[in-house]
PDB file of N, CA and C in Angstrom:
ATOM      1  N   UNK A   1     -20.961  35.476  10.644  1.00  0.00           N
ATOM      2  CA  UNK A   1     -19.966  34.448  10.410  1.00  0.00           C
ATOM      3  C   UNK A   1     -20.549  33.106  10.857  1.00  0.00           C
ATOM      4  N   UNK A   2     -20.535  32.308  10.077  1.00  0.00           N
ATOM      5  CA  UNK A   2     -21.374  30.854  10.350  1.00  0.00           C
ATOM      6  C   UNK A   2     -20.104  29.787  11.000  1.00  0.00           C
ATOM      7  N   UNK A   3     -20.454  29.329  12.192  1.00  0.00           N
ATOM      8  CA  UNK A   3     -19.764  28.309  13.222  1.00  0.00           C
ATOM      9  C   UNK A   3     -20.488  27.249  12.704  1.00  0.00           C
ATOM     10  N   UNK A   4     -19.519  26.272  13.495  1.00  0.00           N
ATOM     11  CA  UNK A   4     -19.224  24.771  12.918  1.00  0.00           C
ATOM     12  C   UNK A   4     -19.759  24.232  14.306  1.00  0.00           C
ATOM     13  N   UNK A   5     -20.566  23.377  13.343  1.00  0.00           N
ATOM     14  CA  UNK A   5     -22.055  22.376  14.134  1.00  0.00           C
ATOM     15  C   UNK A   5     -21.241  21.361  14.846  1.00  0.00           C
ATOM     16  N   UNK A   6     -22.081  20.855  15.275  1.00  0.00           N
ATOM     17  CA  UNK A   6     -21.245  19.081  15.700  1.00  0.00           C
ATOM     18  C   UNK A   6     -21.578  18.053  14.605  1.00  0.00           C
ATOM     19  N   UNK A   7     -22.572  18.351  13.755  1.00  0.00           N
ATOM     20  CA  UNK A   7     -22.314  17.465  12.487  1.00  0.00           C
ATOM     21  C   UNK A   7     -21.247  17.714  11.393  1.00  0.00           C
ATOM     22  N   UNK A   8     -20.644  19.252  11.230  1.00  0.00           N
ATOM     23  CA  UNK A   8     -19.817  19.469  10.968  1.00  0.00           C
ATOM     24  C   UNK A   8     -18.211  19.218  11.558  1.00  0.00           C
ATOM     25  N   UNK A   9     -18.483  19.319  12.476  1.00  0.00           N
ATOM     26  CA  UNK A   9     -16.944  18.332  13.576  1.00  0.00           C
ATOM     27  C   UNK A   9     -16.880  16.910  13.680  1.00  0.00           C
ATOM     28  N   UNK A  10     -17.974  16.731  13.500  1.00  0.00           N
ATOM     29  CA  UNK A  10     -18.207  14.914  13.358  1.00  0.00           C
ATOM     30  C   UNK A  10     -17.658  14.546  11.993  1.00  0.00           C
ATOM     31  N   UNK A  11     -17.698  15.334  10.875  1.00  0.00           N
ATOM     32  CA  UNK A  11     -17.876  14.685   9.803  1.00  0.00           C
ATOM     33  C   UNK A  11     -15.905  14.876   9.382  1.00  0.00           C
ATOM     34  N   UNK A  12     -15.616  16.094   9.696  1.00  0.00           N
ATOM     35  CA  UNK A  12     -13.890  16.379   9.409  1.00  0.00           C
ATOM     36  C   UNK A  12     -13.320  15.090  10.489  1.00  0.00           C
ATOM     37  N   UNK A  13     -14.018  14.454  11.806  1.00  0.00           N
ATOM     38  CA  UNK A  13     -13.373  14.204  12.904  1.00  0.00           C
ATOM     39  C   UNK A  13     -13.320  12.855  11.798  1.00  0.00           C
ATOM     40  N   UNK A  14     -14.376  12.325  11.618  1.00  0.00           N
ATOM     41  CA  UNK A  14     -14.084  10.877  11.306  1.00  0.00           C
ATOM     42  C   UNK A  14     -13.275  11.104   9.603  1.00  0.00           C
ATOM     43  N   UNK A  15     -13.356  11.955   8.696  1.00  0.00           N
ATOM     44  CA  UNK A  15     -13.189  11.935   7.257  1.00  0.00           C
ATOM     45  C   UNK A  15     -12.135  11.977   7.289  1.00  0.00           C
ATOM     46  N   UNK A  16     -11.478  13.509   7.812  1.00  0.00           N
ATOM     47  CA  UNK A  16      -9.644  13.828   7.464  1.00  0.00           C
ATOM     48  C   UNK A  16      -8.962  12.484   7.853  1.00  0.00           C
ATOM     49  N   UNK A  17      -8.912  11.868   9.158  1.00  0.00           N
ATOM     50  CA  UNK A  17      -8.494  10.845   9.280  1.00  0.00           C
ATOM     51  C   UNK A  17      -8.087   9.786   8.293  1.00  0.00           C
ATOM     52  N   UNK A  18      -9.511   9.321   7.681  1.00  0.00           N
ATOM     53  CA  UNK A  18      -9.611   8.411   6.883  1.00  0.00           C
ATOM     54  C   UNK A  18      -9.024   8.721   5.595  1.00  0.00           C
ATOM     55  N   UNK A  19      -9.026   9.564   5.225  1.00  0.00           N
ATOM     56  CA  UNK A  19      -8.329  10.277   3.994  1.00  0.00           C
ATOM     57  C   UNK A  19      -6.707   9.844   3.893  1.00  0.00           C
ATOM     58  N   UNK A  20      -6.105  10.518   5.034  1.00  0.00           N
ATOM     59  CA  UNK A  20      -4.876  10.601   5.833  1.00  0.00           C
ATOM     60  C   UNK A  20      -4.574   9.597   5.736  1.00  0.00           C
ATOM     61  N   UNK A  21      -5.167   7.971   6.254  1.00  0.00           N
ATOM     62  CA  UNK A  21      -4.645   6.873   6.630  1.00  0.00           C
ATOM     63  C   UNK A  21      -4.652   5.970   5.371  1.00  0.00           C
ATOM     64  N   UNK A  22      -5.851   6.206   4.288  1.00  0.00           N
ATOM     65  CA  UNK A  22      -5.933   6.290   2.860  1.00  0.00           C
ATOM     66  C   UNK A  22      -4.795   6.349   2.217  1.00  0.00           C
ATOM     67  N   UNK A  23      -4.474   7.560   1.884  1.00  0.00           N
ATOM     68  CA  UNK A  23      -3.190   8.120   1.389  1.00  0.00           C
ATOM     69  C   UNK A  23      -2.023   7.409   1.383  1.00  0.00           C
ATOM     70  N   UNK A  24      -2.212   7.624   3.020  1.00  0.00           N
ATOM     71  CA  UNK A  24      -0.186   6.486   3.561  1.00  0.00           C
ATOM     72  C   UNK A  24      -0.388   5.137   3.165  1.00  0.00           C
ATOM     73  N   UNK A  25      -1.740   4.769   3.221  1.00  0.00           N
ATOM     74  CA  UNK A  25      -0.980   3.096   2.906  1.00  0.00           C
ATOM     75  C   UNK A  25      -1.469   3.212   1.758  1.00  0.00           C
ATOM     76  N   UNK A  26      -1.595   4.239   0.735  1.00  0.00           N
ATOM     77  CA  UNK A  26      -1.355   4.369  -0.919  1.00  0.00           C
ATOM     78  C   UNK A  26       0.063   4.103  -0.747  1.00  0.00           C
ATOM     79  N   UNK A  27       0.721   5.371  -0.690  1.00  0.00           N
ATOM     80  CA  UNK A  27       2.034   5.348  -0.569  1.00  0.00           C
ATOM     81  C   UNK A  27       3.051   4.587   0.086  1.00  0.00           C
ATOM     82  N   UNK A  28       2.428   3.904   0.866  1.00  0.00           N
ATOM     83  CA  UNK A  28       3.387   2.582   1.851  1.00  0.00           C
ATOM     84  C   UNK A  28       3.225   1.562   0.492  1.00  0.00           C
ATOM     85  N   UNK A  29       2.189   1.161  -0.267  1.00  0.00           N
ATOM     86  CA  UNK A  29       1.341   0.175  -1.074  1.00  0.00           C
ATOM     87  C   UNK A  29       2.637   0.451  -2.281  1.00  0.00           C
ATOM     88  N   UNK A  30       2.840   1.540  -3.022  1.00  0.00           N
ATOM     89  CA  UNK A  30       3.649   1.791  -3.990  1.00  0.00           C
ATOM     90  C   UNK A  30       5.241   1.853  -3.469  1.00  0.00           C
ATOM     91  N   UNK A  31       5.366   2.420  -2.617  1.00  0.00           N
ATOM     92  CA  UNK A  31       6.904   1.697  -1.960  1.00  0.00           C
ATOM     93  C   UNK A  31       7.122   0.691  -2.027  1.00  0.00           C
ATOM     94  N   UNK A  32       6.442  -0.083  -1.540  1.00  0.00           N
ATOM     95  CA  UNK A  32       6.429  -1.672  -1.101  1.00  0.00           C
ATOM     96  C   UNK A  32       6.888  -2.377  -2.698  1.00  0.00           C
ATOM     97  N   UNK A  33       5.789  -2.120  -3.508  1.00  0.00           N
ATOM     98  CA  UNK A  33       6.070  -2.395  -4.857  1.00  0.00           C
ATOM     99  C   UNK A  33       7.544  -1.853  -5.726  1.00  0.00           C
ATOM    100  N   UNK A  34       7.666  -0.674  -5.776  1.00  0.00           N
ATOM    101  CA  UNK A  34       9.340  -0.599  -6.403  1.00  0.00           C
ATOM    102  C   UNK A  34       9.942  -0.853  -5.562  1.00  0.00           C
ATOM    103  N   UNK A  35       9.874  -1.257  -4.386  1.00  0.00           N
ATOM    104  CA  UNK A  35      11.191  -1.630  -3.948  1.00  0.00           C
ATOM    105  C   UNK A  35      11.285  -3.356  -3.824  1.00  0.00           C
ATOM    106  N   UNK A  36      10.447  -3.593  -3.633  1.00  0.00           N
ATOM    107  CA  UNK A  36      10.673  -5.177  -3.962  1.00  0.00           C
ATOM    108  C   UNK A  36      10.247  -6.529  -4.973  1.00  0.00           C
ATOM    109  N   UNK A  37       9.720  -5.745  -5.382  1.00  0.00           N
ATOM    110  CA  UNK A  37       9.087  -6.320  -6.517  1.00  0.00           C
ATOM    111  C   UNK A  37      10.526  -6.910  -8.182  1.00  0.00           C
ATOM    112  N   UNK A  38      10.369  -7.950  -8.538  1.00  0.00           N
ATOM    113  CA  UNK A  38      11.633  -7.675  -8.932  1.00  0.00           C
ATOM    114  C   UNK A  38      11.227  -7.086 -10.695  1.00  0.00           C
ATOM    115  N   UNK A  39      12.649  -6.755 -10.762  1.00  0.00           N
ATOM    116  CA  UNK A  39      13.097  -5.807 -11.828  1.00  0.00           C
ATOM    117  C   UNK A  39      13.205  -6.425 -13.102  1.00  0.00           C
ATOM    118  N   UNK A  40      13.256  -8.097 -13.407  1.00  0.00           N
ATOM    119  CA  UNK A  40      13.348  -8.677 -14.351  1.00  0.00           C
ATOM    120  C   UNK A  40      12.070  -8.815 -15.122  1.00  0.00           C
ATOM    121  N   UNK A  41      10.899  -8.438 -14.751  1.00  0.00           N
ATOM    122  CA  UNK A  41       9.799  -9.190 -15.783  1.00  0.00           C
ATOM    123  C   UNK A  41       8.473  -7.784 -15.149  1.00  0.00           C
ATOM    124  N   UNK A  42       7.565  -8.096 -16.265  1.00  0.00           N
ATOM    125  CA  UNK A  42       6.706  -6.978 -16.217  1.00  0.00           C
ATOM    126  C   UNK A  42       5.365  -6.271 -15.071  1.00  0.00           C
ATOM    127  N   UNK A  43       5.725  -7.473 -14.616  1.00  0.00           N
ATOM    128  CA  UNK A  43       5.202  -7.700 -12.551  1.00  0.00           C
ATOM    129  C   UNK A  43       5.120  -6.092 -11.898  1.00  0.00           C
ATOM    130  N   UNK A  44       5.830  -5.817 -12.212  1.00  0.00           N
ATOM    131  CA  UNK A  44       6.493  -4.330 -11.325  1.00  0.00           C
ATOM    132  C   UNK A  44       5.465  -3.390 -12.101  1.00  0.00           C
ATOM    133  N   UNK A  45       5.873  -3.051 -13.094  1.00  0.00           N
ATOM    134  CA  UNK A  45       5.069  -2.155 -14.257  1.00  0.00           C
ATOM    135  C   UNK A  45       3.196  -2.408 -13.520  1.00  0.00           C
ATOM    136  N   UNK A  46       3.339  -3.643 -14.224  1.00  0.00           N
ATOM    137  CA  UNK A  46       1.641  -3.697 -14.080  1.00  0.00           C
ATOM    138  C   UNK A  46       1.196  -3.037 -12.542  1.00  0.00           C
ATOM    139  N   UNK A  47       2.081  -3.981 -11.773  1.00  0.00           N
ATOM    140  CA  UNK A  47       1.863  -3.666 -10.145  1.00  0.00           C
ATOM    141  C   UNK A  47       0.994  -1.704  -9.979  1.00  0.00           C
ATOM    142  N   UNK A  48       2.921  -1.518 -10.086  1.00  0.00           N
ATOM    143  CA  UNK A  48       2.605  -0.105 -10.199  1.00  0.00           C
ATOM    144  C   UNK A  48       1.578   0.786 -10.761  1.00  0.00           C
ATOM    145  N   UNK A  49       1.099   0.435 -12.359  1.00  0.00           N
ATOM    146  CA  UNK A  49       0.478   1.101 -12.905  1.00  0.00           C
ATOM    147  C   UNK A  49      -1.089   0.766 -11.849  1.00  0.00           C
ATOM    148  N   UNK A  50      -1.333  -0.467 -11.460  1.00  0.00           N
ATOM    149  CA  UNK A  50      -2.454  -1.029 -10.952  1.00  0.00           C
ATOM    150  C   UNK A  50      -2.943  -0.164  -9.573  1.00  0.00           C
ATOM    151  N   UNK A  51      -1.259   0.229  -9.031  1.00  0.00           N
ATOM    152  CA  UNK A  51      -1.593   1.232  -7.900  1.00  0.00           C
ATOM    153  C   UNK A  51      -1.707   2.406  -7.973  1.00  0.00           C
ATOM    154  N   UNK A  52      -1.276   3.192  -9.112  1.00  0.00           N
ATOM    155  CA  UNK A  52      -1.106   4.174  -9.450  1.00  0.00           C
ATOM    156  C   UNK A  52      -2.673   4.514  -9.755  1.00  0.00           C
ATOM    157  N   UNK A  53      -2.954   3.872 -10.710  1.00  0.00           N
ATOM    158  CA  UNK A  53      -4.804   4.158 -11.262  1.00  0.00           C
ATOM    159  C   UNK A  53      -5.867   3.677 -10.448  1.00  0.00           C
ATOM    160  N   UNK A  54      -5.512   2.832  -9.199  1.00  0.00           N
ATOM    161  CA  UNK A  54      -6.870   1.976  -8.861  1.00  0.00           C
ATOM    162  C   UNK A  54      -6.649   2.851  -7.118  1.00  0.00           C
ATOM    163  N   UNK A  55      -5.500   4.033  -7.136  1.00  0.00           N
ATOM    164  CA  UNK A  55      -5.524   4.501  -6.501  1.00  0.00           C
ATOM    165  C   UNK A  55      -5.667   3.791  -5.025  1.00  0.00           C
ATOM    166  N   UNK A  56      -6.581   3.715  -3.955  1.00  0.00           N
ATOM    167  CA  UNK A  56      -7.235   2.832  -2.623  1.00  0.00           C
ATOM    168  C   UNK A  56      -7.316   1.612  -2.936  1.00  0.00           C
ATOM    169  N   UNK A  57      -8.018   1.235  -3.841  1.00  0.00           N
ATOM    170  CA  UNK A  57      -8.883  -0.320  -4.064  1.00  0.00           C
ATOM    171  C   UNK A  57      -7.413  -0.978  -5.104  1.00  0.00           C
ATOM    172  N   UNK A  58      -6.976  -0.249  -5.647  1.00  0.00           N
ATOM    173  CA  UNK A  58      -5.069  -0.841  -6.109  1.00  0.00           C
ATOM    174  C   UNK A  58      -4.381  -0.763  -5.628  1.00  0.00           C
ATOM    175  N   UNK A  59      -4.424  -0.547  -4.464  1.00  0.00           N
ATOM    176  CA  UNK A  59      -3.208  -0.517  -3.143  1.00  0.00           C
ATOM    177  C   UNK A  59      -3.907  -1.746  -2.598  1.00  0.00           C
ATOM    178  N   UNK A  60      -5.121  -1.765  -1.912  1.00  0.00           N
ATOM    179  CA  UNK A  60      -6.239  -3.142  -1.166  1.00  0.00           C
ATOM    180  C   UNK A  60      -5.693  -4.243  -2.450  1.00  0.00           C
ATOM    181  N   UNK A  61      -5.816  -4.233  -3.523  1.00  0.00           N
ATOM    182  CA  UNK A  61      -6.070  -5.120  -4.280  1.00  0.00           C
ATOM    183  C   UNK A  61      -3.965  -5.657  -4.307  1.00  0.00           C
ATOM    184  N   UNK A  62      -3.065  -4.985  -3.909  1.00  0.00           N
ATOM    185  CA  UNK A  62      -2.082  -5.095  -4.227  1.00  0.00           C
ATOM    186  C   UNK A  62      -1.589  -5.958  -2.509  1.00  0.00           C
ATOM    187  N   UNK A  63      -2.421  -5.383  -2.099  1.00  0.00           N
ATOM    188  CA  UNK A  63      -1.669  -6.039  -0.425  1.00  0.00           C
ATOM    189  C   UNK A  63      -2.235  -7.269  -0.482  1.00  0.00           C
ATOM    190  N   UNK A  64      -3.678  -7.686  -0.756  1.00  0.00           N
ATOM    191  CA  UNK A  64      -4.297  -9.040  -0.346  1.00  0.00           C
ATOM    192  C   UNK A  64      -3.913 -10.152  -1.635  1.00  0.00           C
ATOM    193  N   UNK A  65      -3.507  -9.127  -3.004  1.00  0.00           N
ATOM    194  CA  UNK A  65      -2.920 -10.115  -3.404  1.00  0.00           C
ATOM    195  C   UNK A  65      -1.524 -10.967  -3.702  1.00  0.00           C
ATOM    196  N   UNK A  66      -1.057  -9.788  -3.836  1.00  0.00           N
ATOM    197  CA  UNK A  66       0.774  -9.839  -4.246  1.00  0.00           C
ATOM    198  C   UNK A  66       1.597  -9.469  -2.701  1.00  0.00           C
ATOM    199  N   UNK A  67       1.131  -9.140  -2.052  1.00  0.00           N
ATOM    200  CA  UNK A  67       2.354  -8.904  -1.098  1.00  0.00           C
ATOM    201  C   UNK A  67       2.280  -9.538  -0.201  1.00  0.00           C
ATOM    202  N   UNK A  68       1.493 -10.392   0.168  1.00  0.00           N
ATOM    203  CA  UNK A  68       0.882 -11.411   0.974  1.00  0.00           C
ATOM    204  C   UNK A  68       1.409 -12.404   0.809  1.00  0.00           C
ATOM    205  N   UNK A  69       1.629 -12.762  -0.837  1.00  0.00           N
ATOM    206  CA  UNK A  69       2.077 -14.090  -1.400  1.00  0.00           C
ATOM    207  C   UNK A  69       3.496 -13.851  -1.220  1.00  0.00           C
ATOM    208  N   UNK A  70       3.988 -12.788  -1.706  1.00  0.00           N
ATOM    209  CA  UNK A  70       5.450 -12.435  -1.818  1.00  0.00           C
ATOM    210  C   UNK A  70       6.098 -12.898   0.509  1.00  0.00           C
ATOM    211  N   UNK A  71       5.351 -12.428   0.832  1.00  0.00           N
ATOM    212  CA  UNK A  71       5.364 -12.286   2.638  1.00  0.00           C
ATOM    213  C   UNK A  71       5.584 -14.114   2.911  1.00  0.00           C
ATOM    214  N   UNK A  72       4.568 -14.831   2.541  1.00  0.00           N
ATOM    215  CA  UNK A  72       4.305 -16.066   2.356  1.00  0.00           C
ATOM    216  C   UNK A  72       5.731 -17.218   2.263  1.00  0.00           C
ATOM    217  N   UNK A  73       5.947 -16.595   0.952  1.00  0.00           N
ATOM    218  CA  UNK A  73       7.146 -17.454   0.146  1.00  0.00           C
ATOM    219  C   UNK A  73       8.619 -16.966   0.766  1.00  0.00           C
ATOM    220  N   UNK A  74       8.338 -15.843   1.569  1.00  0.00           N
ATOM    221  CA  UNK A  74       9.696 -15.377   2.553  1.00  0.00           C
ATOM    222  C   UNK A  74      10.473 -14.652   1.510  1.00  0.00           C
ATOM    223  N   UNK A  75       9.866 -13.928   0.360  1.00  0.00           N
ATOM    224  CA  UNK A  75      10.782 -13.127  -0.278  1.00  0.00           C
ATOM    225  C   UNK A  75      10.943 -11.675  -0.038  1.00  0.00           C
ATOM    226  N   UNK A  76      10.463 -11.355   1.249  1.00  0.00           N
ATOM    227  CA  UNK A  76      10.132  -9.675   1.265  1.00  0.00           C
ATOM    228  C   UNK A  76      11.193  -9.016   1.367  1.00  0.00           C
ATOM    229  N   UNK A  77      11.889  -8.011   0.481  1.00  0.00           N
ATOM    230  CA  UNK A  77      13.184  -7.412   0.813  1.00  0.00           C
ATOM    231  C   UNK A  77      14.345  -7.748  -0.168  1.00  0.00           C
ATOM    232  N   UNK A  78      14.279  -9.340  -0.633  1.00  0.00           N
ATOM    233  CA  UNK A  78      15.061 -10.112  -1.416  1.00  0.00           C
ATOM    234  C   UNK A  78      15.838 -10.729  -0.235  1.00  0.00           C
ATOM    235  N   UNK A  79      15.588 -10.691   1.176  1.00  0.00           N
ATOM    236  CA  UNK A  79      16.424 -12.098   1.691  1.00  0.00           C
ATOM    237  C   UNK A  79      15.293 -12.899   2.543  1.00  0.00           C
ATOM    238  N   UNK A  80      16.006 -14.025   2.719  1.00  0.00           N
ATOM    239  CA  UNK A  80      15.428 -14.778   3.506  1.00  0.00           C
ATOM    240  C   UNK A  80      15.740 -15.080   5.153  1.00  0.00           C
ATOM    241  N   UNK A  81      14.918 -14.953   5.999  1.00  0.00           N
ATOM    242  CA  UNK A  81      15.835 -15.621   7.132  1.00  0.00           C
ATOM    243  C   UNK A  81      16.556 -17.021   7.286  1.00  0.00           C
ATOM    244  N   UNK A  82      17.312 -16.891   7.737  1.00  0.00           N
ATOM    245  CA  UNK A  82      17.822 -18.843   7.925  1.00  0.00           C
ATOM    246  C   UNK A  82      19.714 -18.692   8.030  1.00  0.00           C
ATOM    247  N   UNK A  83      20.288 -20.027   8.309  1.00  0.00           N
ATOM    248  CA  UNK A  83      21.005 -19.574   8.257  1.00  0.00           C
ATOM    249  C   UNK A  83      22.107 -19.179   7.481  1.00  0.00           C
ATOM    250  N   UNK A  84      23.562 -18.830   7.263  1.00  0.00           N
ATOM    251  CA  UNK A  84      24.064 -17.932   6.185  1.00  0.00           C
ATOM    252  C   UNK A  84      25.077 -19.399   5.172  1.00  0.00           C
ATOM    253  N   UNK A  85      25.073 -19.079   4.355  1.00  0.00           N
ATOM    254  CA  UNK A  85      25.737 -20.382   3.405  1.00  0.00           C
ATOM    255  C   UNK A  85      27.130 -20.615   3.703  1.00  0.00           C
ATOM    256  N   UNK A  86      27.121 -21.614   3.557  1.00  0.00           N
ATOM    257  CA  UNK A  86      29.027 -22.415   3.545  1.00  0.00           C
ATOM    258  C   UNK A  86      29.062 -22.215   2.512  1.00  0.00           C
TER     259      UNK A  86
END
């Protein structure tokens, strides 16, 4: 029965991780997008499809570009802080 090296524990120690942390902020990346992204114009679609296929590097490519700006302009969620209208 063949045991597991320390290059073999090294390599699951640092990989699964990265995989793992990969994944979630896939899935944090596509949350983020249907849920706030708005529903009137084709923004959302592309978004999505962009995260859906570009998988890691369309989630990276979705945070540094669109959700940053969206964070920016104080639209995250659809409210703003400040205070409430007369």
């Amino acid at each position: 029965m063949p045991s597991i090296g320390l290059p073999e524990l090294a390599c699951v120690t640092i990989f699964v991780p990265l995989v793992l942390g990969g994944t979630a902020f896939w899935i944090w990346m596509l949350v983020d997008c249907l849920q706030n992204e708005p529903p009137g114009s084709n923004d959302k679609l592309i978004w999505v499809l962009v995260i859906l296929f570009g998988h890691l590097l369309g989630a990276v490519i979705y945070y540094f570009v669109r959700r940053t700006e969206r964070l920016r302009l104080g639209s995250a969620g659809g409210t703003v802080a400040g205070p409430p209208p007369e």
